[in-house]
Protein backbone atom coordinates (compact mmCIF):
# COMPACT_ATOMS: atom_id res chain seq x y z
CA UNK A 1 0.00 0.00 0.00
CA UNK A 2 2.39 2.33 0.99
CA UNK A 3 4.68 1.95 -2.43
CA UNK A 4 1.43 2.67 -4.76
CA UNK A 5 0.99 5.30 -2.51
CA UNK A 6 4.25 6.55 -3.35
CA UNK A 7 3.88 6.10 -7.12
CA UNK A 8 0.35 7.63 -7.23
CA UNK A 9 2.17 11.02 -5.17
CA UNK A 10 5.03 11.00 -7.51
CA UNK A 11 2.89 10.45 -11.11
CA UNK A 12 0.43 13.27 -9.58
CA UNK A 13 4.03 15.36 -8.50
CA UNK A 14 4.87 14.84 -12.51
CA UNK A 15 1.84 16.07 -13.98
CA UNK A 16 1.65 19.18 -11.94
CA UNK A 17 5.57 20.02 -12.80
CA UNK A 18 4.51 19.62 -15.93
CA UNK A 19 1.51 21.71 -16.42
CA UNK A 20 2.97 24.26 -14.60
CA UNK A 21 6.43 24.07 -17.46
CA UNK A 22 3.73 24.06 -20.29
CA UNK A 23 2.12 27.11 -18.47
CA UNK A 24 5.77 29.03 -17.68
CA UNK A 25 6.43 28.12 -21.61
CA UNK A 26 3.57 29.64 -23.14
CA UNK A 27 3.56 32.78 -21.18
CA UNK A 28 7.27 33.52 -22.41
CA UNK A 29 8.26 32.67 -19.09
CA UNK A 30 5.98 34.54 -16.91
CA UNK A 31 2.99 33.01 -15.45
CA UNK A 32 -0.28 34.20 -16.00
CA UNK A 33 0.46 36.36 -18.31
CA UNK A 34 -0.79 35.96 -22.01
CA UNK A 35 1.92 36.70 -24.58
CA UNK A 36 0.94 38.24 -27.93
CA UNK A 37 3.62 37.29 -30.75
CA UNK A 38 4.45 39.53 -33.07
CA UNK A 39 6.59 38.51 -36.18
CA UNK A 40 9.50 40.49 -37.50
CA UNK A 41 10.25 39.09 -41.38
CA UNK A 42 13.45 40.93 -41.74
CA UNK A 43 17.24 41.04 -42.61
CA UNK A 44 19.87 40.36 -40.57
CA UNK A 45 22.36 39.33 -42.51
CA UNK A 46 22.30 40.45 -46.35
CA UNK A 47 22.91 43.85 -48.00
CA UNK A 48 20.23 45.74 -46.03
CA UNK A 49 21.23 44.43 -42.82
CA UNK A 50 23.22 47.74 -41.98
CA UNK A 51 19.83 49.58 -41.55
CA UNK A 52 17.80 46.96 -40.96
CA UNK A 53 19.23 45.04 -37.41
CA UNK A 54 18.87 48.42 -35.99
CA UNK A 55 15.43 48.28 -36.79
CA UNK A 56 15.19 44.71 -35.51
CA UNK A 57 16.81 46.38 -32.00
CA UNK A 58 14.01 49.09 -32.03
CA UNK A 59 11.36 46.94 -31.80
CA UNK A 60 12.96 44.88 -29.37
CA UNK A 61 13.72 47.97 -27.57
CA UNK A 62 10.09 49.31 -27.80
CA UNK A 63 8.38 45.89 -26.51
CA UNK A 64 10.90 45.83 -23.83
CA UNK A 65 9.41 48.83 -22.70
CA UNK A 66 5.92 48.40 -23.53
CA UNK A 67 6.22 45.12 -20.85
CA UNK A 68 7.83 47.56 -18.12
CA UNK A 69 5.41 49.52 -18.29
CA UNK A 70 2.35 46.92 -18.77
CA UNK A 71 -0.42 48.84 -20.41
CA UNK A 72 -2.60 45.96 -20.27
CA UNK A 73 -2.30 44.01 -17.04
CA UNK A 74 -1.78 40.38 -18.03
CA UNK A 75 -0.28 40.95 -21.60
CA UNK A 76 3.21 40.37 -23.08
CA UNK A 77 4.15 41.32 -26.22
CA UNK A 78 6.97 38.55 -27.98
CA UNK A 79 8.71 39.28 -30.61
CA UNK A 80 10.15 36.56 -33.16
CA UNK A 81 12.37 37.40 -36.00
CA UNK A 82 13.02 35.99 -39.40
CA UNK A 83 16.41 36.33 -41.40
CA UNK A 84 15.84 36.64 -45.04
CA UNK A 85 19.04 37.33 -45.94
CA UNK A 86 17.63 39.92 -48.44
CA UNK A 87 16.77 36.74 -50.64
CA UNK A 88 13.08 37.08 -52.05
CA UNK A 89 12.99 33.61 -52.31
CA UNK A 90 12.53 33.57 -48.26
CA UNK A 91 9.95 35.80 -48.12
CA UNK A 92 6.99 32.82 -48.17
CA UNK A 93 8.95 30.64 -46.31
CA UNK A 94 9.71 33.37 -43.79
CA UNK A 95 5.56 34.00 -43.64
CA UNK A 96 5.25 30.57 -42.86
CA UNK A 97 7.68 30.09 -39.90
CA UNK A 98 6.50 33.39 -38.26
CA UNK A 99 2.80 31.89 -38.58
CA UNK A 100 3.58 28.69 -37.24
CA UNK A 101 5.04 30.77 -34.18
CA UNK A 102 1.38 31.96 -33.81
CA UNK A 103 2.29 35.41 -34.97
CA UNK A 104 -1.16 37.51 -36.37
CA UNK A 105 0.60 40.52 -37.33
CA UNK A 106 3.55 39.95 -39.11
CA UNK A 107 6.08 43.12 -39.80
CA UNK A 108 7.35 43.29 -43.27
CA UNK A 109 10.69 45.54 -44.02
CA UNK A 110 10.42 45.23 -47.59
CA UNK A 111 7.65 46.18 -50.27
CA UNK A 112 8.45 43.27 -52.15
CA UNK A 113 8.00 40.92 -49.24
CA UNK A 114 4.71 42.32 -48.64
CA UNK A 115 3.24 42.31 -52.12
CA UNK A 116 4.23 39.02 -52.44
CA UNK A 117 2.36 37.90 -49.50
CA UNK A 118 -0.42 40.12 -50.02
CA UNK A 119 -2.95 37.51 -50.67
CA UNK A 120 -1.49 34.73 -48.33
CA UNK A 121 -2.34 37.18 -45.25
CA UNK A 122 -5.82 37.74 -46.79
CA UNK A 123 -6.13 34.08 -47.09
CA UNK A 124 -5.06 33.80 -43.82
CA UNK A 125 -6.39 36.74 -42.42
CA UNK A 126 -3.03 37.81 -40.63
CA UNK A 127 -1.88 41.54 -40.62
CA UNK A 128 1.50 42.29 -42.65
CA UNK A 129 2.43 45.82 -41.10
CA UNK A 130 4.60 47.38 -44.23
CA UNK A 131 7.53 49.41 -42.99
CA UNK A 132 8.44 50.54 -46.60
CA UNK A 133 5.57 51.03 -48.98
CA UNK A 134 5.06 50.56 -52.45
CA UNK A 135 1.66 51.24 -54.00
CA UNK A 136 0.60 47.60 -55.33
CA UNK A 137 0.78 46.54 -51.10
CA UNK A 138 -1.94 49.15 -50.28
CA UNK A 139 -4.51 49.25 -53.90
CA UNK A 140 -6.75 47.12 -53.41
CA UNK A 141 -7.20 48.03 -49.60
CA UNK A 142 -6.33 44.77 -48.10
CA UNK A 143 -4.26 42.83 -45.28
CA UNK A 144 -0.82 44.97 -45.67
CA UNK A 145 -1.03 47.69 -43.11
CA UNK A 146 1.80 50.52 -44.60
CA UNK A 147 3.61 52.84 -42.03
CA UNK A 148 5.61 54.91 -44.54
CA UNK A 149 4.53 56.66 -47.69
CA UNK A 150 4.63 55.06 -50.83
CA UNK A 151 7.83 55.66 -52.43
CA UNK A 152 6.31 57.16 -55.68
CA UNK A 153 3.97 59.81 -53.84
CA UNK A 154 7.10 60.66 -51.52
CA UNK A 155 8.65 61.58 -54.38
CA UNK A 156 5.93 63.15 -56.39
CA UNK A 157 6.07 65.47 -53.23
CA UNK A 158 9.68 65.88 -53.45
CA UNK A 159 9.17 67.07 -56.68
CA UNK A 160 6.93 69.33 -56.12
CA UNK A 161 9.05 71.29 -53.09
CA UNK A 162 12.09 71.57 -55.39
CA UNK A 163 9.86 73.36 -58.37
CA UNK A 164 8.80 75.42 -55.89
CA UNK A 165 11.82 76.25 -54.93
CA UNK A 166 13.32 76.74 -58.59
CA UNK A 167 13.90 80.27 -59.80
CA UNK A 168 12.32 79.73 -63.36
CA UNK A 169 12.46 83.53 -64.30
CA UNK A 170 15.74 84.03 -63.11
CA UNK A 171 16.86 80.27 -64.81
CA UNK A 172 15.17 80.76 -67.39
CA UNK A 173 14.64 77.19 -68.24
CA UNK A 174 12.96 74.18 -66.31
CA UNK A 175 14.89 72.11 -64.39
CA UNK A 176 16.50 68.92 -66.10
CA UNK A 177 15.73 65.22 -64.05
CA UNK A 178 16.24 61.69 -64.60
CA UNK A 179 16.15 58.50 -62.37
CA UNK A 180 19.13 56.19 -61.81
CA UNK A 181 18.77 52.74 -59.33
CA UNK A 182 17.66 49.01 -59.14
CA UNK A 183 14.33 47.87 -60.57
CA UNK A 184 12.91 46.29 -57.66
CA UNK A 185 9.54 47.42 -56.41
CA UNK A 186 11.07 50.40 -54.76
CA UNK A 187 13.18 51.82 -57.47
CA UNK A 188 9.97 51.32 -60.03
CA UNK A 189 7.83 52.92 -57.75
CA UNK A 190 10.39 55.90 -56.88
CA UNK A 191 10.80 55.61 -60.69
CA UNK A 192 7.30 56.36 -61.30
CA UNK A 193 7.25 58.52 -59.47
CA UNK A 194 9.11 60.80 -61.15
CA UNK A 195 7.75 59.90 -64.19
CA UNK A 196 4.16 60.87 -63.79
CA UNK A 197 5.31 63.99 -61.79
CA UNK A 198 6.59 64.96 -64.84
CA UNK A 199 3.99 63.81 -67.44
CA UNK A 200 1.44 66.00 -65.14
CA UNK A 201 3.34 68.84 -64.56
CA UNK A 202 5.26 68.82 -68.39
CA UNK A 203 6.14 72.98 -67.47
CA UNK A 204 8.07 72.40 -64.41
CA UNK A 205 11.03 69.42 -65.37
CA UNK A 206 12.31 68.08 -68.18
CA UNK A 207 12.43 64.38 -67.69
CA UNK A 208 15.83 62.85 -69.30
CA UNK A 209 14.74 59.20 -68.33
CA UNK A 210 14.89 56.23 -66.19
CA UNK A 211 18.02 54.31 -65.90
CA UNK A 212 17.47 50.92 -63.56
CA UNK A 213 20.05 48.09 -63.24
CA UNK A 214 19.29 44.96 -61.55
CA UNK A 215 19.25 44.45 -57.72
CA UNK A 216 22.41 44.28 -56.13
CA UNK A 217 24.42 46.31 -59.26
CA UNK A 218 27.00 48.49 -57.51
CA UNK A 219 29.06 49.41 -60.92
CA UNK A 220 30.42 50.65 -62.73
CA UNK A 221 28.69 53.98 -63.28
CA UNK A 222 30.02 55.07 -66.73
CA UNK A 223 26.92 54.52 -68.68
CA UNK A 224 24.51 55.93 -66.46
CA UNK A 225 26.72 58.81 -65.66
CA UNK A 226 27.67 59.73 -69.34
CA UNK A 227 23.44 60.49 -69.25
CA UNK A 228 23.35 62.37 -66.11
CA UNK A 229 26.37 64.62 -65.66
CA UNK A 230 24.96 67.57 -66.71
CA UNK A 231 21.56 67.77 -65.05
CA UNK A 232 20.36 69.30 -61.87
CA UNK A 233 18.94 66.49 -60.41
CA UNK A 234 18.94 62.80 -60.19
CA UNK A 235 16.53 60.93 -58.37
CA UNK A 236 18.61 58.23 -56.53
CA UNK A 237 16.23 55.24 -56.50
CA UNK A 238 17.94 52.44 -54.44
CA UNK A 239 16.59 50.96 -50.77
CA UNK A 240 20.13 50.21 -49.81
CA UNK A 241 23.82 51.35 -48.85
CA UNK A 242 25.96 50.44 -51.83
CA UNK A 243 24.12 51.49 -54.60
CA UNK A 244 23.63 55.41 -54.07
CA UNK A 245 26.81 55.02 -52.54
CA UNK A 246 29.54 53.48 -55.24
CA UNK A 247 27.37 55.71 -57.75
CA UNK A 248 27.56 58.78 -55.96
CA UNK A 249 31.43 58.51 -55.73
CA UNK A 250 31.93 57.60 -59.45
CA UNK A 251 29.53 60.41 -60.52
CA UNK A 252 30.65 63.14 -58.21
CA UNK A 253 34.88 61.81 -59.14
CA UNK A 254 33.51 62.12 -62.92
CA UNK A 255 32.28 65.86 -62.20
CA UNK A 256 29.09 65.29 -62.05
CA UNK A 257 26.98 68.38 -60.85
CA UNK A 258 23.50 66.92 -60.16
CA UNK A 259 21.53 67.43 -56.57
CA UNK A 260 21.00 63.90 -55.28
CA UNK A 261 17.12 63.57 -54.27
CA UNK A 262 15.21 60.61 -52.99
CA UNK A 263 12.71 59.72 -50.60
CA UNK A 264 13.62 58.09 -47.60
CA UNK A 265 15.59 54.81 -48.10
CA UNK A 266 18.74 56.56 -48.31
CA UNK A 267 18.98 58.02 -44.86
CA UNK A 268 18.80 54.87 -43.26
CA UNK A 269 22.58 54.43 -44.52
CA UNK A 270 24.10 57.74 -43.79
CA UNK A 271 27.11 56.53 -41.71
CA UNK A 272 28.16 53.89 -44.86
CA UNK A 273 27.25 56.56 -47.28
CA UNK A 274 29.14 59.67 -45.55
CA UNK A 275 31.54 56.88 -44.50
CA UNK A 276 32.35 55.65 -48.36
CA UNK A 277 32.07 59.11 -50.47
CA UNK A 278 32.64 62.16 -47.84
CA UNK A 279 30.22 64.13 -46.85
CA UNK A 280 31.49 66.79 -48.75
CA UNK A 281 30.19 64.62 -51.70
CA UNK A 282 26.55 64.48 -49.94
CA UNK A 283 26.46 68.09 -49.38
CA UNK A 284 23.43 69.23 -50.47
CA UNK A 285 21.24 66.21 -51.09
CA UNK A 286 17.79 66.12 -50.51
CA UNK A 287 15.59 63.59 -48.73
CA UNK A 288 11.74 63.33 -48.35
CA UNK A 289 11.00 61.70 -45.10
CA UNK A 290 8.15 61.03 -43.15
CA UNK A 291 9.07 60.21 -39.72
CA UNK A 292 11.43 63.09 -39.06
CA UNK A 293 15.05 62.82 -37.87
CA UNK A 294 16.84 62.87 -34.79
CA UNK A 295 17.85 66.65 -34.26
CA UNK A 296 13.92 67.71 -34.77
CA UNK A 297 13.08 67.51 -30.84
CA UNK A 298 9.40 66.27 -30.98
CA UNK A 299 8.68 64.47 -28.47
CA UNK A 300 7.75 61.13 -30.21
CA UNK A 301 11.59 61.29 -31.73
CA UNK A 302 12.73 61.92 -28.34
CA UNK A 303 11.27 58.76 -27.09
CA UNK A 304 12.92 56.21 -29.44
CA UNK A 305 16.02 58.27 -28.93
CA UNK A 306 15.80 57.80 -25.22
CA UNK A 307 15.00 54.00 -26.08
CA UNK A 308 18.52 53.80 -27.36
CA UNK A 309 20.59 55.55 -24.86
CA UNK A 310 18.74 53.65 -22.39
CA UNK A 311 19.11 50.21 -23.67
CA UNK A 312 22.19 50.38 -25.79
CA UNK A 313 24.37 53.02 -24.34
CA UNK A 314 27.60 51.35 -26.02
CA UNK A 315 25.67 51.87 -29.12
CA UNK A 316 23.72 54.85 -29.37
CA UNK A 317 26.24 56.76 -30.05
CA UNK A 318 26.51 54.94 -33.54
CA UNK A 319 23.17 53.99 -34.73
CA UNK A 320 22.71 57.52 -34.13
CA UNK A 321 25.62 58.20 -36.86
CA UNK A 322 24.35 55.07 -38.61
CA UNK A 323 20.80 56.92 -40.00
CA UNK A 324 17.21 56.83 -40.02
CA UNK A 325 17.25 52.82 -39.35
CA UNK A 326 16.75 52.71 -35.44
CA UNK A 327 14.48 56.12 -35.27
CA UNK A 328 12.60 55.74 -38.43
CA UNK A 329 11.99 51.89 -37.78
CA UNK A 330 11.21 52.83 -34.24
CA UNK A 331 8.50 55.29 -35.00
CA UNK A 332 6.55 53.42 -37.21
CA UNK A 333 7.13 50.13 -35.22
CA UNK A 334 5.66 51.97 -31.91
CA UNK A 335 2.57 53.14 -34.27
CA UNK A 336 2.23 49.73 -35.50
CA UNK A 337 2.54 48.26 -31.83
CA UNK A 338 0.09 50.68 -30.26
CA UNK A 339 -2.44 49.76 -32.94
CA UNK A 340 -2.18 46.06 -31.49
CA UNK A 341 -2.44 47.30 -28.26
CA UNK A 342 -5.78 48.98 -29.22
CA UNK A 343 -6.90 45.98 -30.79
CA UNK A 344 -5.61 43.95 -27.60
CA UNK A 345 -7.76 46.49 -25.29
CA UNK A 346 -10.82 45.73 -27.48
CA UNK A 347 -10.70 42.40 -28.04
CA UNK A 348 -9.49 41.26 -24.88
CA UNK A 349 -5.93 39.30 -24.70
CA UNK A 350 -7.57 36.04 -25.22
CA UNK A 351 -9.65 37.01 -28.32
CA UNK A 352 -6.65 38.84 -30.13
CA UNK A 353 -5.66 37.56 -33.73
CA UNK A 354 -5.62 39.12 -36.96
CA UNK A 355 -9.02 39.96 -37.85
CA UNK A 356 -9.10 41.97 -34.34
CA UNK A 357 -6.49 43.59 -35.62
CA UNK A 358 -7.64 44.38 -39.11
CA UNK A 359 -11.22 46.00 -37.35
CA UNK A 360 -8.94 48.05 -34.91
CA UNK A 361 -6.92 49.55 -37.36
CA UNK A 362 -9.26 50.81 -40.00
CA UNK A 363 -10.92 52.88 -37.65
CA UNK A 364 -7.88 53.95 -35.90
CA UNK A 365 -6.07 57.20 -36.12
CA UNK A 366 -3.96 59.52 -34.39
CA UNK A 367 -2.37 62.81 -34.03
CA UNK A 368 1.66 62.22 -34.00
CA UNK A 369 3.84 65.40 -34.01
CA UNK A 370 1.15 67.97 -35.49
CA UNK A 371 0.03 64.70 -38.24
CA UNK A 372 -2.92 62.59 -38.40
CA UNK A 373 -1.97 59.49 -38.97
CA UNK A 374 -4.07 55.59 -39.24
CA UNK A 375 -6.18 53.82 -41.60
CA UNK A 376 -9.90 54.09 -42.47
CA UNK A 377 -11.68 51.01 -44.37
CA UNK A 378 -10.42 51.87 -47.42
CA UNK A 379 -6.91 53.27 -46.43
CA UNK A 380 -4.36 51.39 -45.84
CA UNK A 381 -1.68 53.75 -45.18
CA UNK A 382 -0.85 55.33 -41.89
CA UNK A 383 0.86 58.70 -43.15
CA UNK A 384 -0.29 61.16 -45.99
CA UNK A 385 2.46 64.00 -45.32
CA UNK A 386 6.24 64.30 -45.28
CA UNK A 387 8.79 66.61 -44.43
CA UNK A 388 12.01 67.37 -46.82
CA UNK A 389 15.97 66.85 -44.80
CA UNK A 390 18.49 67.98 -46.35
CA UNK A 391 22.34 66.55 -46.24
CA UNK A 392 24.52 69.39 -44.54
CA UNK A 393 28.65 68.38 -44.83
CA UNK A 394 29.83 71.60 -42.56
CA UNK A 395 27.29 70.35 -39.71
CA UNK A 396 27.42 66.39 -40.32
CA UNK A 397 23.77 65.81 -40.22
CA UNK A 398 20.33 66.66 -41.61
CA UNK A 399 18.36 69.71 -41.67
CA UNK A 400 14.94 70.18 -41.61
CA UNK A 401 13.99 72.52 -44.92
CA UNK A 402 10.41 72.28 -45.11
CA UNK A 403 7.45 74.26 -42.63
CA UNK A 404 6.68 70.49 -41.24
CA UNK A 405 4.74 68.56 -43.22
CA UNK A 406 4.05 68.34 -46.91
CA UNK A 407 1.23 66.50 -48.15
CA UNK A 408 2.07 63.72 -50.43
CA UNK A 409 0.57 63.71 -53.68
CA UNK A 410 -0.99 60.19 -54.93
């Protein structure tokens, strides 16, 4: 009797050690607590990796702080990343892990990742929250959430500040443009950009053409510079480091006079880019950018930069110098993440997935630094403004040119 008595104690002792494991294990560690997983399909180790890990250490940075603080008592937030390796061919597969995780949001770095998946996260009905947006991920409205402007309205409104700013009496002639870059969804859609800009407004530039090289294409520049020397600007249409960069170098060494414009992507990469050509070569350039940069002192830039001091004071200094990766990441990724927490709040922890997502965010919008920014049911992009930053080689940094915000134009 008294050894079954034993072995009953012990097999009950087993189960509850190992209920109380399966429990620990599902919270992330903390009992009780129901953790929300949110899915990071990044790079970490190809050619955008220089501006993307920072981004990857913003959002852990954020939901470290959004579980100190616990905004919803009994909620952690989890994040689980995914290493492309900047090869498209890991963007399904990528979807696929993260989803097994039990991630229903999913953040996509690149445009092409998240028209690609477009209709697996209908089919699925799991949110892809776009960090850079092209317009095929957002028309149709659909499952891709974008927090960044599309690149071809960014730089319709680009183009629209520099003609403004463009003497044409005392010129005397329109200004001369043409686009140089890769032709993957970002450089088409900076590309057309430019294009219709132009083929709307035929009295204000005089388009020289479109010059794309495959992805990855870092010279050399002869060709493309032989059609661009001369002009006054060139739309630099690459989402990476060593594009703009090795052509920037060869076109400025050739005597090149262009301004260098594009919209965003660049400033992710100003340490590599400043690093590789001088800034003395950068002087000058212009960037259309919708989540500010560090020096602008609004308060919502102040909190990702206190993020970074706070949690990676051997690196701040650095990603600082880096670029936009950390800050602008961070700002749309603590948009993004206080969406879900909206949806959390009205869903309740245990009912949260996707579709309470989706019906949070198309009704959800906010004011963030003098913008309104969210989504309606037919808009699926958070931001509708920009401001314009300008490269400054005497000062090492970026200057805010514009009066704030100016509104894209679709």
């Amino acid at each position: 009797m008294r050894r079954g008595l034993t072995k009953v104690c012990l097999a009950l002792f087993l189960i509850l050690t190992l209920v109380g494991t399966a429990g620990l294990g599902c919270a992330g560690g903390e009992k009780g607590k129901t953790t929300i997983i949110i899915g990071n399909l990044t790079d970490l180790t190809g050619v955008a990796a220089p501006a993307l890990e920072p981004i990857a250490w913003a959002l852990e940075d954020i939901v470290k702080d959004i579980n100190e603080q616990e905004p919803i008592p009994g909620v952690k937030l989890q994040v689980i990343n995914y290493d492309t390796a900047f090869n498209p061919a890991r963007f399904l597969t990528g979807y696929d892990y993260l989803k097994g995780k039990g991630a229903e949001v999913i953040i996509s770095i690149f445009n092409d990742a998240s028209e690609a998946l477009k209709p697996y996260a209908a089919e699925d009905k799991i949110a892809l929250l776009g960090m850079a947006t092209s317009v095929p991920m957002i028309e149709p409205a659909g499952w891709v959430f974008a927090f960044s402007a599309p690149a071809r309205w960014s730089m319709k409104a680009m183009l629209k500040w520099a003609s403004d700013d463009w003497d044409y009496a005392a010129k005397g002639r329109k200004p001369t443009l043409a686009t140089v870059g890769w032709n993957d969804a970002w450089g088409l859609d900076n590309a057309r950009g430019a294009e219709e800009f132009c083929q709307t407004n035929p009295t204000l530039f005089d388009y020289k053409g479109t010059f794309l090289s495959p992805v990855g294409y870092t010279g050399p520049w002869s060709g493309d510079i032989a059609k661009t020397k001369n002009l006054d600007f060139i739309n630099v249409a690459a989402n990476g480091a060593l594009m703009p960069a090795t052509f920037w170098k060869e076109y400025r060494d050739a005597g090149g006079t262009a301004v260098n414009i594009d919209t965003e992507a660049q400033s992710a990469y100003v340490g590599f880019i400043t690093d590789y050509c001088g800034w003395d070569y950068l002087d000058g350039k212009l960037n259309a950018q919708c989540w500010g940069w560090w020096n602008v002192g609004w308060p919502e830039i102040e909190y990702i930069k206190g993020l970074v001091e706070k949690n990676r004071p051997d690196k701040a200094e650095s990603v600082i110098k880096a670029g936009m990766g950390y800050l602008g990441g961070g700002a749309m990724q603590r948009f993004a993440l206080d969406v879900v927490l909206a949806a959390i709040e009205e869903a309740g922890a245990e009912n949260f997935d996707g579709q309470a997502f989706y019906d949070t965010a198309i009704t959800y919008m906010e004011d963030w630094a003098g913008s309104q920014r969210g989504f309606t049911a037919t808009r699926r992009y958070a931001v509708d403004d920009c401001c314009i930053l300008q490269w400054n080689a005497a000062e090492k940094d970026l200057n805010l040119l514009s009066d704030i915000w100016v509104p894209l134009i679709r």
